[in-house]
N, C-alpha and C. Protein backbone atom coordinates (compact mmCIF):
# COMPACT_ATOMS: atom_id res chain seq x y z
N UNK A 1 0.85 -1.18 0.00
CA UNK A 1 0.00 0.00 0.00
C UNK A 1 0.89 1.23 0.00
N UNK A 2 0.47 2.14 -0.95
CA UNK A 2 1.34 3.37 -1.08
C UNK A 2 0.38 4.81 -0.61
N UNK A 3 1.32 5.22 0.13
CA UNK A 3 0.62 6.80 0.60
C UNK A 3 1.07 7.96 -0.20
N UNK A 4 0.53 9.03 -0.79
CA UNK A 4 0.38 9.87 -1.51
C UNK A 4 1.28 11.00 0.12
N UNK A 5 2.71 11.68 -0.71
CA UNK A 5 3.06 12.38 0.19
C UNK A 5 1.48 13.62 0.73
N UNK A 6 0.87 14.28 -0.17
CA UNK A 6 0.44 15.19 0.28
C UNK A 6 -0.69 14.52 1.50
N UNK A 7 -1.26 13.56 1.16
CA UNK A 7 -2.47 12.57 1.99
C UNK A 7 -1.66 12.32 3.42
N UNK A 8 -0.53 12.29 3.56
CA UNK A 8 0.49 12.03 5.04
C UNK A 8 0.73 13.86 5.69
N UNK A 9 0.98 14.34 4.95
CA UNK A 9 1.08 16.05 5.24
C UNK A 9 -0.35 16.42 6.02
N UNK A 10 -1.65 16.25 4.83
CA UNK A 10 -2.57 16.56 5.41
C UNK A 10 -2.96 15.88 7.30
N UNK A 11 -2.28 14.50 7.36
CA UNK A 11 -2.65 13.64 8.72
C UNK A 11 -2.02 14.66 9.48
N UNK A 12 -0.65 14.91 8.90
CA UNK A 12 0.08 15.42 10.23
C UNK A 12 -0.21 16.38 10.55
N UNK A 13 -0.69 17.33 9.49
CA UNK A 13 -0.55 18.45 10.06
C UNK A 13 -2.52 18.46 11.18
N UNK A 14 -3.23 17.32 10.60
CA UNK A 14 -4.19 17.64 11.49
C UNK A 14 -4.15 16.93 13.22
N UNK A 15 -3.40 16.18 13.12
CA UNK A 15 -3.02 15.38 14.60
C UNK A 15 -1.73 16.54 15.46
N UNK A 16 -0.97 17.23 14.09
CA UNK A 16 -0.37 18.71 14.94
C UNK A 16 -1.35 19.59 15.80
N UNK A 17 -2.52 19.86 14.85
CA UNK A 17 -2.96 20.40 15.71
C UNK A 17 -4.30 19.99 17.00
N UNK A 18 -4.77 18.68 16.59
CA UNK A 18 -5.50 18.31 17.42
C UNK A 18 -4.18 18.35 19.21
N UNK A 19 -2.67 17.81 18.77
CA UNK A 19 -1.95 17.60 19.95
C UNK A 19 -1.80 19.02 20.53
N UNK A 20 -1.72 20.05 19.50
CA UNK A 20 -1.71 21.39 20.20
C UNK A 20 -2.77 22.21 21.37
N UNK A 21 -4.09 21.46 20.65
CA UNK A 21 -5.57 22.04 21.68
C UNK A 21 -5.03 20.91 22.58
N UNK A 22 -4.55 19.83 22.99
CA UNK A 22 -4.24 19.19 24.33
C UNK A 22 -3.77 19.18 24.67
N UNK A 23 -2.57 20.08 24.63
CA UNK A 23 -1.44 20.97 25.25
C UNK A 23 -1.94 22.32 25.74
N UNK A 24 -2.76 22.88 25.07
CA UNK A 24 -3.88 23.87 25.58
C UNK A 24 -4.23 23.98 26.50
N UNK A 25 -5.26 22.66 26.86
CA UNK A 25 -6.61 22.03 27.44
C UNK A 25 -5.75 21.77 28.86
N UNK A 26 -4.59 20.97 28.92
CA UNK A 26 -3.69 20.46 29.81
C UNK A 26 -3.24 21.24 30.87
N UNK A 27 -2.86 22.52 29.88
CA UNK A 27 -1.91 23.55 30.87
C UNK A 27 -3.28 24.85 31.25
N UNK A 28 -4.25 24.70 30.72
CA UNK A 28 -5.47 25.42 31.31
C UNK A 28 -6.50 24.92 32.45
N UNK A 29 -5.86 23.75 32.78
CA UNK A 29 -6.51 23.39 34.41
C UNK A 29 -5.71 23.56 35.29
N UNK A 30 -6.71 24.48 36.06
CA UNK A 30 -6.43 24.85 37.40
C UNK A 30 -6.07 26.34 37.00
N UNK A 31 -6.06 26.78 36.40
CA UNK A 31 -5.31 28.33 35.46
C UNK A 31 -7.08 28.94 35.44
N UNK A 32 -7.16 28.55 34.20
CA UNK A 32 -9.12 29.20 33.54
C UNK A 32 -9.93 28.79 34.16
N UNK A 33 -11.02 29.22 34.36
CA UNK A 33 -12.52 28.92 34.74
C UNK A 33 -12.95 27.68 34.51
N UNK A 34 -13.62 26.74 35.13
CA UNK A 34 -14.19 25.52 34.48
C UNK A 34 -14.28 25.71 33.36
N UNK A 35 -15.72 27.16 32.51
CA UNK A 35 -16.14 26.49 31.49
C UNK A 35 -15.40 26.89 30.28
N UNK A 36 -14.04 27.71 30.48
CA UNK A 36 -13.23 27.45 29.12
C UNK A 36 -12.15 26.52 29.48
N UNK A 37 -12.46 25.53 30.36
CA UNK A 37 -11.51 24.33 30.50
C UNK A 37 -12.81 23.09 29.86
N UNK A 38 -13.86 23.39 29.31
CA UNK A 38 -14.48 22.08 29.43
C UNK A 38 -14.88 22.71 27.86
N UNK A 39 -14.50 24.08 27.60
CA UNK A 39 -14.63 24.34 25.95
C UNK A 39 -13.86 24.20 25.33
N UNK A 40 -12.82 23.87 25.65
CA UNK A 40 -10.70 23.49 25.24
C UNK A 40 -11.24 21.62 25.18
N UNK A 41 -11.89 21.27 26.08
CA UNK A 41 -11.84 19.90 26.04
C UNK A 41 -12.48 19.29 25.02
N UNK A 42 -13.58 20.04 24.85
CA UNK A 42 -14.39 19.58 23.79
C UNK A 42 -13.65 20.09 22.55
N UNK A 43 -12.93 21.26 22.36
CA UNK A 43 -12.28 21.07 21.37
C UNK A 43 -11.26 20.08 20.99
N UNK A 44 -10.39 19.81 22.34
CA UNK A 44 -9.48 18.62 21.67
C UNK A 44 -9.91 17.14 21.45
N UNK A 45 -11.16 17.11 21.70
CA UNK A 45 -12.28 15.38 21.33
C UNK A 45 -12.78 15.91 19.89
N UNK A 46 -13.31 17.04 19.68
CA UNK A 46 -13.82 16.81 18.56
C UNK A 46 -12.08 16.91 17.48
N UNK A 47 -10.88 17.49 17.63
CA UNK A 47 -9.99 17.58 16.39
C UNK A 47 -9.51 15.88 16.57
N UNK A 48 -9.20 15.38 17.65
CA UNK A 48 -9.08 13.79 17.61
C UNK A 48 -9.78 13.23 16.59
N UNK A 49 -11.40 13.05 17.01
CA UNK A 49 -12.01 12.84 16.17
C UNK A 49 -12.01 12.68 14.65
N UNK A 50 -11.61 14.46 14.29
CA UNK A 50 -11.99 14.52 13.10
C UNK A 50 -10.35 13.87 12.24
N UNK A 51 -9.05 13.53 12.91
CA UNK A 51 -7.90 13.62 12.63
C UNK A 51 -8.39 11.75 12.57
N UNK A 52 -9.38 11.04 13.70
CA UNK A 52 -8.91 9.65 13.13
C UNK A 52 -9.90 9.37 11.89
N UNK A 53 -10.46 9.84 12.08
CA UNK A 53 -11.69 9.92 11.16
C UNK A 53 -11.27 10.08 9.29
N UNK A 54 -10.73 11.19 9.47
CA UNK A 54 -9.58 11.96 7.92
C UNK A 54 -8.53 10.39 8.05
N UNK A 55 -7.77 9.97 8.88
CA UNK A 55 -7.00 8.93 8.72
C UNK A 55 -7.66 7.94 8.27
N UNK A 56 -8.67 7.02 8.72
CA UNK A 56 -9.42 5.99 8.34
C UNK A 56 -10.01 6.22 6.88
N UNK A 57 -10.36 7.12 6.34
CA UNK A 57 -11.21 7.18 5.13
C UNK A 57 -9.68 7.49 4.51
N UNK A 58 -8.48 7.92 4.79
CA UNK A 58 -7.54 7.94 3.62
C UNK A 58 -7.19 6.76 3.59
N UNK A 59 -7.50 5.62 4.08
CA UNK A 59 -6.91 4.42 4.34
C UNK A 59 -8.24 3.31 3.36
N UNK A 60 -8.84 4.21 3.34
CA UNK A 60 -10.16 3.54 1.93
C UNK A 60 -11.42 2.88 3.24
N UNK A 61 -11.28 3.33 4.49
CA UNK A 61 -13.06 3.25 5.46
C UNK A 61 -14.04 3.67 4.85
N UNK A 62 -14.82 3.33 4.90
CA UNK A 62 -16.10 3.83 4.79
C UNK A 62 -16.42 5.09 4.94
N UNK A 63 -16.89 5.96 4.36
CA UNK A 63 -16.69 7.30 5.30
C UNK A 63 -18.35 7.66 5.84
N UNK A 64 -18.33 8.09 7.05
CA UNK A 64 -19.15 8.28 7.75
C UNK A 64 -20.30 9.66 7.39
N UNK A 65 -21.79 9.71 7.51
CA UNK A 65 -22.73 10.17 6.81
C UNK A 65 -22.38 11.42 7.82
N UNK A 66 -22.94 12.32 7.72
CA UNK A 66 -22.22 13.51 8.14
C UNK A 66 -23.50 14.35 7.91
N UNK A 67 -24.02 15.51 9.06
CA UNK A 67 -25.57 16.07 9.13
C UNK A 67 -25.06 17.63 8.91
């Protein structure tokens, strides 16, 4: 199986930044208010998400129906 350099660029650079909001999220507890510690959190679940998600469908998954 062969990966298309730009299709590996696009992973990284989205798991760069999903790891960046959880470096965020990490060093903003106990610092910020609960609820921009639980709006950092939900941001770094949903870029996970969308980073395994972009990985699996470049890998030929199924891709998931989307509202």
């Amino acid at each position: 199986m062969s990966f298309e350099k730009k299709a590996i660029k696009e992973q990284m650079a989205l798991y760069e930044t999903a790891v960046a909001a959880l470096r965020r999220y990490e060093e903003s507890k106990g610092v910020l208010p609960a609820a921009e510690v639980e709006r950092l959190k939900a941001e770094v679940e949903f870029l996970f998400a969308a980073a395994q998600e972009h990985h699996q469908e470049s890998l030929g998954a199924a891709k998931h129906q989307r509202h």
